[in-house]
C-alpha atoms as a PDB file:
ATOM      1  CA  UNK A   1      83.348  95.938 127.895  1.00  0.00           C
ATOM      2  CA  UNK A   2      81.923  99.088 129.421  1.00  0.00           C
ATOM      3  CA  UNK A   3      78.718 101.317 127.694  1.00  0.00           C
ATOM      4  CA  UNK A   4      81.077 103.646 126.075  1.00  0.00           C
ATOM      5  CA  UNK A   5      84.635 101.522 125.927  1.00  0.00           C
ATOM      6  CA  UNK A   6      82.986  99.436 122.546  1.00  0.00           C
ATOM      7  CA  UNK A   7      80.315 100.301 119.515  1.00  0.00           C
ATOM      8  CA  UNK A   8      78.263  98.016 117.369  1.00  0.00           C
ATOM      9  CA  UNK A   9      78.091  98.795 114.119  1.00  0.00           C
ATOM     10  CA  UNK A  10      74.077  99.348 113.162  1.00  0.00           C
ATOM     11  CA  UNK A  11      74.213  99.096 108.752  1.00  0.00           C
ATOM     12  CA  UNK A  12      76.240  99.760 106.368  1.00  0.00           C
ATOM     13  CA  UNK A  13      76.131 100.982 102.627  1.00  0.00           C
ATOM     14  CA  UNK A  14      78.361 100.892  99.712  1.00  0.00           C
ATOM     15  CA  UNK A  15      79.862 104.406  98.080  1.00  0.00           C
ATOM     16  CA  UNK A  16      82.781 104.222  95.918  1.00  0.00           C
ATOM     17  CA  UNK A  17      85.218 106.948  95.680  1.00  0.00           C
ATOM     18  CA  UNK A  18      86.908 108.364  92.443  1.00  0.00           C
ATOM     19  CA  UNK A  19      89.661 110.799  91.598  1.00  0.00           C
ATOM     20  CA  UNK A  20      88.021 114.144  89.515  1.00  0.00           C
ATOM     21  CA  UNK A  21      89.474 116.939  87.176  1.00  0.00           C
ATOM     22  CA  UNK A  22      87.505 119.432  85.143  1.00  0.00           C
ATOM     23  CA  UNK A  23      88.004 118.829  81.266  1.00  0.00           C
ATOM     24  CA  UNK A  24      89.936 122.430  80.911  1.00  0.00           C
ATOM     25  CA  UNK A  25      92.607 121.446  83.195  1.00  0.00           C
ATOM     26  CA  UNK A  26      93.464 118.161  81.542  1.00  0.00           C
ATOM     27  CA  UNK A  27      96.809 117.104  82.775  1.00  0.00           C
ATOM     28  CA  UNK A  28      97.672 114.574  81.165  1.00  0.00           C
ATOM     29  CA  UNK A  29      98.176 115.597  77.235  1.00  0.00           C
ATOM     30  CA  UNK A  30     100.833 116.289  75.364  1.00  0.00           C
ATOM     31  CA  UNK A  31     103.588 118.984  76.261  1.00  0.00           C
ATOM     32  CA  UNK A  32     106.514 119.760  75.273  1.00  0.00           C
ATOM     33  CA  UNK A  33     109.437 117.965  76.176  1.00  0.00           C
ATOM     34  CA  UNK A  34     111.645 121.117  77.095  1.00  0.00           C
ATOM     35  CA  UNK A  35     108.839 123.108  78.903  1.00  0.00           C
ATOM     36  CA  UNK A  36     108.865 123.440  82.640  1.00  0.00           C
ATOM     37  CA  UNK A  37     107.268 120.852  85.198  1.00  0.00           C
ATOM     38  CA  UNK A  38     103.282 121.828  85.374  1.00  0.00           C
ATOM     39  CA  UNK A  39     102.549 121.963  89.481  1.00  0.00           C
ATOM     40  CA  UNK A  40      99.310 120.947  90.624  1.00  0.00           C
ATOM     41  CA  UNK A  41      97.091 119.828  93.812  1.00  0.00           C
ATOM     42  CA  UNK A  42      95.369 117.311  94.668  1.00  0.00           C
ATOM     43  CA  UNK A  43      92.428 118.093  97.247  1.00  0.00           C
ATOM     44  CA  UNK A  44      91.625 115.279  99.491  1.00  0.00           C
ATOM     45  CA  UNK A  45      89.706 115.122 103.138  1.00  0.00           C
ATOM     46  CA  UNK A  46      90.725 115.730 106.246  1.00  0.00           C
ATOM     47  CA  UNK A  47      93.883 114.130 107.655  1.00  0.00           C
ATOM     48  CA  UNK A  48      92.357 112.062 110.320  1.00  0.00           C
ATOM     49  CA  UNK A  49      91.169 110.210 107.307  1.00  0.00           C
ATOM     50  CA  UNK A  50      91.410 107.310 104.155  1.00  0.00           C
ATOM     51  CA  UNK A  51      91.459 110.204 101.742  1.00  0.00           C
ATOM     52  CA  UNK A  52      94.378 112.256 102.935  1.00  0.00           C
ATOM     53  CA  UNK A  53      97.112 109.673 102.478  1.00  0.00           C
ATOM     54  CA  UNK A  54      95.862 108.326  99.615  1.00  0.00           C
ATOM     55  CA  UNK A  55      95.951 111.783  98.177  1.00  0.00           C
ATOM     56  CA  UNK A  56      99.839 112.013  99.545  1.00  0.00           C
ATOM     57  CA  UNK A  57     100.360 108.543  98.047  1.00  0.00           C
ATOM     58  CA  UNK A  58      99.157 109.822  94.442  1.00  0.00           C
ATOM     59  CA  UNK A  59     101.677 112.987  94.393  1.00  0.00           C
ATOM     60  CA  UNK A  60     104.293 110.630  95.566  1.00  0.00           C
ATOM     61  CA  UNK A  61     103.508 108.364  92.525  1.00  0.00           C
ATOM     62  CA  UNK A  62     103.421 111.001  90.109  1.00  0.00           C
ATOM     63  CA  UNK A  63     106.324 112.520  91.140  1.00  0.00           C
ATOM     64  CA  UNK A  64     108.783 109.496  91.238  1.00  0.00           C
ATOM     65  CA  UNK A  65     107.677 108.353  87.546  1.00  0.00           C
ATOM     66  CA  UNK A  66     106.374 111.810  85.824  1.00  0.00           C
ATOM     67  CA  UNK A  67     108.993 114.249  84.259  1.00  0.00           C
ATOM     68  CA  UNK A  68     106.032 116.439  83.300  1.00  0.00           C
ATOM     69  CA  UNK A  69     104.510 117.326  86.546  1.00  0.00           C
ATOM     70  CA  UNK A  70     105.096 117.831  90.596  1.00  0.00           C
ATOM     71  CA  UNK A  71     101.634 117.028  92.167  1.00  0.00           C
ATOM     72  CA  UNK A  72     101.390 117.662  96.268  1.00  0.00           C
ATOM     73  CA  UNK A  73      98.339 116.810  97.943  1.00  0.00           C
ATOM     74  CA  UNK A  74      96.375 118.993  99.768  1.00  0.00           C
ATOM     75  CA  UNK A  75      93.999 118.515 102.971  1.00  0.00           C
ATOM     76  CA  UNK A  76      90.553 120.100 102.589  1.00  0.00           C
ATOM     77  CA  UNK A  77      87.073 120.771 103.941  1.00  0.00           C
ATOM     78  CA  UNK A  78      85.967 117.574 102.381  1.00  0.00           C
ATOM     79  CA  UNK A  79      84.287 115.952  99.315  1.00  0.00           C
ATOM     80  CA  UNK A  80      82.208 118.915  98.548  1.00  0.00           C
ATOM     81  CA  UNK A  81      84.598 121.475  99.103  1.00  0.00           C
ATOM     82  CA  UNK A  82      86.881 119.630  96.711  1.00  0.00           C
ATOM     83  CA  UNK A  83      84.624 120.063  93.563  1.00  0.00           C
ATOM     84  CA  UNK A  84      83.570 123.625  94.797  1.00  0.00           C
ATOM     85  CA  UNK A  85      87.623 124.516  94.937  1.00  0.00           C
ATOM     86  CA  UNK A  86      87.819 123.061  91.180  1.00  0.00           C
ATOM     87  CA  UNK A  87      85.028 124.956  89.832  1.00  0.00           C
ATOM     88  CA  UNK A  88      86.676 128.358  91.176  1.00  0.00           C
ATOM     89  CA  UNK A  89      90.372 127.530  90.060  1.00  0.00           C
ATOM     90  CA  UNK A  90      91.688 126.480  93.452  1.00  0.00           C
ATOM     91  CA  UNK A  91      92.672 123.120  92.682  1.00  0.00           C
ATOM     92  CA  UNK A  92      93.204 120.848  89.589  1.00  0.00           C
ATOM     93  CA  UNK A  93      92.298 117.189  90.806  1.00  0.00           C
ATOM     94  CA  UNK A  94      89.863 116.834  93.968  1.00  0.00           C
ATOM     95  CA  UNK A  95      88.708 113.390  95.124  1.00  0.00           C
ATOM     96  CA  UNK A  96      85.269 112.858  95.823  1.00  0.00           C
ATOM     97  CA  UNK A  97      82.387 110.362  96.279  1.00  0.00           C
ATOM     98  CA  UNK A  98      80.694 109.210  93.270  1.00  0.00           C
ATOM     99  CA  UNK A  99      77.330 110.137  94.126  1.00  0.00           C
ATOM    100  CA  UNK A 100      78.393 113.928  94.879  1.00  0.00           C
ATOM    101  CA  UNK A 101      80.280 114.206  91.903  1.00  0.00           C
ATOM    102  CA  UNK A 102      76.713 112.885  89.794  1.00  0.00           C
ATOM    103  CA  UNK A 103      75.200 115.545  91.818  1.00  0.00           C
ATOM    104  CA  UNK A 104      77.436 118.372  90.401  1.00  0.00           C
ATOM    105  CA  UNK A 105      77.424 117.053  87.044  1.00  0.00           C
ATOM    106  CA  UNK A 106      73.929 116.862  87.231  1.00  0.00           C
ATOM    107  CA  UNK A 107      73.163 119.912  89.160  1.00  0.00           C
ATOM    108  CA  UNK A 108      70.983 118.338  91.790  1.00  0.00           C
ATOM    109  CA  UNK A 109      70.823 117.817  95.519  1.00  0.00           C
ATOM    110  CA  UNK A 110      73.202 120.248  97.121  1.00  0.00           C
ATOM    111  CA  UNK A 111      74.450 121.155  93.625  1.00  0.00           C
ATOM    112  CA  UNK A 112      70.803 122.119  92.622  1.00  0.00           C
ATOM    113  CA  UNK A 113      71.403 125.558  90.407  1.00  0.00           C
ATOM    114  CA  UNK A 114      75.121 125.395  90.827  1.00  0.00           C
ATOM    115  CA  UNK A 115      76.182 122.398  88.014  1.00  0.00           C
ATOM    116  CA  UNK A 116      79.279 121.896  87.475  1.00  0.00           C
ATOM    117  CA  UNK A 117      80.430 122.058  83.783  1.00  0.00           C
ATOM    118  CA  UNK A 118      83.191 119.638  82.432  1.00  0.00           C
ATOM    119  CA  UNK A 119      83.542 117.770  85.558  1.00  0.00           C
ATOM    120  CA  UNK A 120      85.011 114.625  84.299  1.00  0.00           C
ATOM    121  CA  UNK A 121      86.620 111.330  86.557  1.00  0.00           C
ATOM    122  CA  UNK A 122      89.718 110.151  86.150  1.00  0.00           C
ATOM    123  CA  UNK A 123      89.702 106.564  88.172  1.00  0.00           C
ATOM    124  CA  UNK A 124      88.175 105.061  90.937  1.00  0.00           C
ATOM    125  CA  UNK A 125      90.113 104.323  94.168  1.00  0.00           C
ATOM    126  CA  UNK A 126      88.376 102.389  97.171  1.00  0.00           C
ATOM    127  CA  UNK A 127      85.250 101.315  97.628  1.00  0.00           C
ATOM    128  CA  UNK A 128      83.427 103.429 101.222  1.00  0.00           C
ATOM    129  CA  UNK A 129      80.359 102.598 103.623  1.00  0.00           C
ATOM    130  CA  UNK A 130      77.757 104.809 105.180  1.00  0.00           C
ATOM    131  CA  UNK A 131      78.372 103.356 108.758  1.00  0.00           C
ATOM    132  CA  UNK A 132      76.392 103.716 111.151  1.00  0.00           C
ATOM    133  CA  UNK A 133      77.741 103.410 115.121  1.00  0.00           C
ATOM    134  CA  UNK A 134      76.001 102.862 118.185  1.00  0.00           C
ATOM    135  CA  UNK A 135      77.807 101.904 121.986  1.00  0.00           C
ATOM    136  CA  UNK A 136      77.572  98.345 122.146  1.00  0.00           C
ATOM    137  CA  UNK A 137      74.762  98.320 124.921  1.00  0.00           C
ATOM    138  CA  UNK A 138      72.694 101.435 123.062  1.00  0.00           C
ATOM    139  CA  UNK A 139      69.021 100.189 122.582  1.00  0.00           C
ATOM    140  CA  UNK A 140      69.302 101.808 118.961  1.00  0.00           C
ATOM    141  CA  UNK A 141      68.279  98.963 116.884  1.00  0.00           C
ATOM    142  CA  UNK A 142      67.226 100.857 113.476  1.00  0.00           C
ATOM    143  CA  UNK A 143      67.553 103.868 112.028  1.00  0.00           C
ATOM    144  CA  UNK A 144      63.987 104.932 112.810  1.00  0.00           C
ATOM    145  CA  UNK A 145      65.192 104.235 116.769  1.00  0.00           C
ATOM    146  CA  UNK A 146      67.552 107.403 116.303  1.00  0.00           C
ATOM    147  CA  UNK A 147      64.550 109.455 116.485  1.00  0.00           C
ATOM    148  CA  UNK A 148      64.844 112.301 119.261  1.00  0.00           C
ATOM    149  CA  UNK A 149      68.319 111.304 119.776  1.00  0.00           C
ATOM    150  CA  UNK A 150      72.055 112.529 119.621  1.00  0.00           C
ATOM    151  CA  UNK A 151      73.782 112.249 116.225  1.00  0.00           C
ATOM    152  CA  UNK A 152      76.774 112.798 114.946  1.00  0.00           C
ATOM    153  CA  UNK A 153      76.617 113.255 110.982  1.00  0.00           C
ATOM    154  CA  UNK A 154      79.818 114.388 110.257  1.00  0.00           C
ATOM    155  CA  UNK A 155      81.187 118.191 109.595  1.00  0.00           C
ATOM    156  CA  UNK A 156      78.531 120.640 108.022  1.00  0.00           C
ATOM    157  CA  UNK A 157      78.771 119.989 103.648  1.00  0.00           C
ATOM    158  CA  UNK A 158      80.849 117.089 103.789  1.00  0.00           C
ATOM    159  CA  UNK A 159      80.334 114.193 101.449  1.00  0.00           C
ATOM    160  CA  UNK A 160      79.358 112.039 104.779  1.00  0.00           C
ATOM    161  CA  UNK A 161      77.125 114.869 106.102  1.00  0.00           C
ATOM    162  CA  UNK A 162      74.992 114.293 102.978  1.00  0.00           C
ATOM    163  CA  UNK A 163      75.024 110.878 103.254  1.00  0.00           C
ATOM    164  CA  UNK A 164      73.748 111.469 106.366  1.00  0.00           C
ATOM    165  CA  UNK A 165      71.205 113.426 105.679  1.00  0.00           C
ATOM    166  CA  UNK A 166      70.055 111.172 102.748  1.00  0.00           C
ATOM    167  CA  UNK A 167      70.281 107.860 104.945  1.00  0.00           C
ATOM    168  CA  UNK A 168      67.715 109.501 107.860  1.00  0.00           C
ATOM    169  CA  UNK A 169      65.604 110.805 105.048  1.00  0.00           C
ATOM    170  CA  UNK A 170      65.223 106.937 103.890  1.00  0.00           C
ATOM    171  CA  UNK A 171      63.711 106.190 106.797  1.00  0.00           C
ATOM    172  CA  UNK A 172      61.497 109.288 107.346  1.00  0.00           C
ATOM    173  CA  UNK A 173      63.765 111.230 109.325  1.00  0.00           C
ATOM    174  CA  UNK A 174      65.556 114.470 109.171  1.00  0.00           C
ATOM    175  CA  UNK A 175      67.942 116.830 111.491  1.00  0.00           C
ATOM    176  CA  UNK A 176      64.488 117.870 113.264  1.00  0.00           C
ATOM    177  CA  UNK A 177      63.902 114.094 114.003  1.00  0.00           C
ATOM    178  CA  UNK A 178      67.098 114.277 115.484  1.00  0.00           C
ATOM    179  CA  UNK A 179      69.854 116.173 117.338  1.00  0.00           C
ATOM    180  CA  UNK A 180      72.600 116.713 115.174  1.00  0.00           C
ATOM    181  CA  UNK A 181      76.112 117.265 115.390  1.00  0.00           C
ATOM    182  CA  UNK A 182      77.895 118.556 113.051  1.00  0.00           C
ATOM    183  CA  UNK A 183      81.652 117.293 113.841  1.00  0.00           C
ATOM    184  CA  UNK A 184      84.405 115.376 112.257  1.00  0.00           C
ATOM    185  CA  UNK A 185      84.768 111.445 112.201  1.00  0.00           C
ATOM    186  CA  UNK A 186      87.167 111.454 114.475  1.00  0.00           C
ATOM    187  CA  UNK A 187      85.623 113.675 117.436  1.00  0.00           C
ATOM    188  CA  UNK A 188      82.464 112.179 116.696  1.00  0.00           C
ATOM    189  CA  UNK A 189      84.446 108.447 117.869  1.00  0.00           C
ATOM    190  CA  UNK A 190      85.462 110.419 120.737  1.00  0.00           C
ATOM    191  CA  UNK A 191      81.920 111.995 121.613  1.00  0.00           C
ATOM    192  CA  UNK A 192      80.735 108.950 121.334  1.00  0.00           C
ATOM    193  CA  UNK A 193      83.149 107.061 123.870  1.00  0.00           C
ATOM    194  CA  UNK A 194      82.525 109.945 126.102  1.00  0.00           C
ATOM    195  CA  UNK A 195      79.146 109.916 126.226  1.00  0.00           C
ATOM    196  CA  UNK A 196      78.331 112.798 124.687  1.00  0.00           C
ATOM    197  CA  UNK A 197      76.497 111.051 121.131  1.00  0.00           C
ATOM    198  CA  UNK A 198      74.119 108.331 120.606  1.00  0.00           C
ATOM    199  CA  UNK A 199      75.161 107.646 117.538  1.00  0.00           C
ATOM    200  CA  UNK A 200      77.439 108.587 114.461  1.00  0.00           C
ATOM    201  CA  UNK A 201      76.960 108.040 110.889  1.00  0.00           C
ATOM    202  CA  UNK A 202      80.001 108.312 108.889  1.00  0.00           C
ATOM    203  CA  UNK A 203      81.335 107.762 105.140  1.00  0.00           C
ATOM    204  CA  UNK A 204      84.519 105.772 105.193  1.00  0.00           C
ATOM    205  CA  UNK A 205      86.396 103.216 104.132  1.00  0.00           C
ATOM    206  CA  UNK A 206      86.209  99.998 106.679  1.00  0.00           C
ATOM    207  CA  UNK A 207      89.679 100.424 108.163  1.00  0.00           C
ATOM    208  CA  UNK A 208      90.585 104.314 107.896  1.00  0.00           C
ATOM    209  CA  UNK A 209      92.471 106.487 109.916  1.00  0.00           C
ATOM    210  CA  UNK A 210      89.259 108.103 112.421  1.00  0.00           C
ATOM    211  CA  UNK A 211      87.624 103.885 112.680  1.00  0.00           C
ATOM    212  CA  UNK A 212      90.694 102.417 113.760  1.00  0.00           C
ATOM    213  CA  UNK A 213      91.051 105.285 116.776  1.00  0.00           C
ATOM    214  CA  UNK A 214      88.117 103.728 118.117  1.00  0.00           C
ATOM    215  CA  UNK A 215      87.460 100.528 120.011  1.00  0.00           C
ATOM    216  CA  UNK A 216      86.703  97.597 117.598  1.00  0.00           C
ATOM    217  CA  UNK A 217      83.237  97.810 116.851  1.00  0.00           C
ATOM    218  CA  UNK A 218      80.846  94.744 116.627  1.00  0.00           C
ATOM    219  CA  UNK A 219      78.135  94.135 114.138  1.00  0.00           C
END
């Protein structure tokens, strides 16, 4: 296949994701069996991805087996966003990646002075890789060969654009090592068909929505 008609996939690492709510807006207690249905969101990602229908698939559930509640799920700005929105009252359930929710329990990392409080997970849902993509004839053979080259690492305070930045700082690099390009999964497949990246690192389950757009990759 042609330079930018097929990728190889570079490394991969293991994030799981999990469903959150804050401990005020418990859900799930008891209520009274007269009072009205209790209407709530779900956040999720954005629809080009896993998250999205999973998210729809959750309200769906709820709905057809819960006389207490009506949930609808909601597309967002991403993992981040989705704890942020909770904090201020903008949403009651928000699915995120497990290692950004530790960081806004813990008030580190991107949360650092901004913890958090009461941020409690309800289940986990699918297990996600830090993927890293390459075209199939790049000379990119490491992480460290991304140096002074065009990367796509997802859209600006998404849970993948920290992963991003946390998977070049493992190997001594950072976004002035590199040239990066703050886009969605899904335009960063299509930059990187067209040309236009040298690589993307993304957060994803193996077979979502924006990965399956693209050409099968190829370890």
């Amino acid at each position: 296949m042609g330079r930018r008609s097929s990728m190889k996939m570079s490394c991969m690492t293991r994030r799981s994701v999990c469903v959150l709510i804050l401990a005020s807006m418990t859900l799930l207690g008891a209520a009274a069996q007269a009072a009205p249905k209790r209407r709530f969101v779900i956040a999720t990602a954005g629809t080009a991805g896993a998250l999205y229908p999973m998210g729809v698939a959750m309200a769906e559930t709820i709905n057809k087996h819960s006389d207490r509640f009506v949930a609808s799920a909601k597309s967002s700005a991403a993992l981040v966003a989705n704890i942020r929105n909770m904090d201020e009252g903008k949403v009651e359930w928000g699915i995120s990646q497990s290692e950004i929710a530790s960081f806004a329990y813990t008030g580190t990392e991107i949360f650092t002075g901004k913890k958090v409080d009461g941020l409690q997970a309800l289940f986990a849902t699918v297990g996600s890789w830090v993927q890293i993509f390459v075209p199939a004839d790049s000379p990119v053979k490491s992480v460290a060969d991304l140096k002074g080259r065009r990367v796509g690492v997802g859209s600006s305070g998404s849970g993948g654009e920290v992963d991003a930045r946390m998977v070049l700082a493992h190997y001594g690099l950072d976004y002035k090592s590199v040239k990066p390009s703050y886009i969605t999964d899904s335009e960063m497949v299509s930059a990187l068909r067209d040309g236009s990246l040298d690589a993307m690192i993304c957060t994803h389950p193996l077979k979502s929505a924006a990965l399956l757009d693209s050409p099968r990759p190829s370890r």
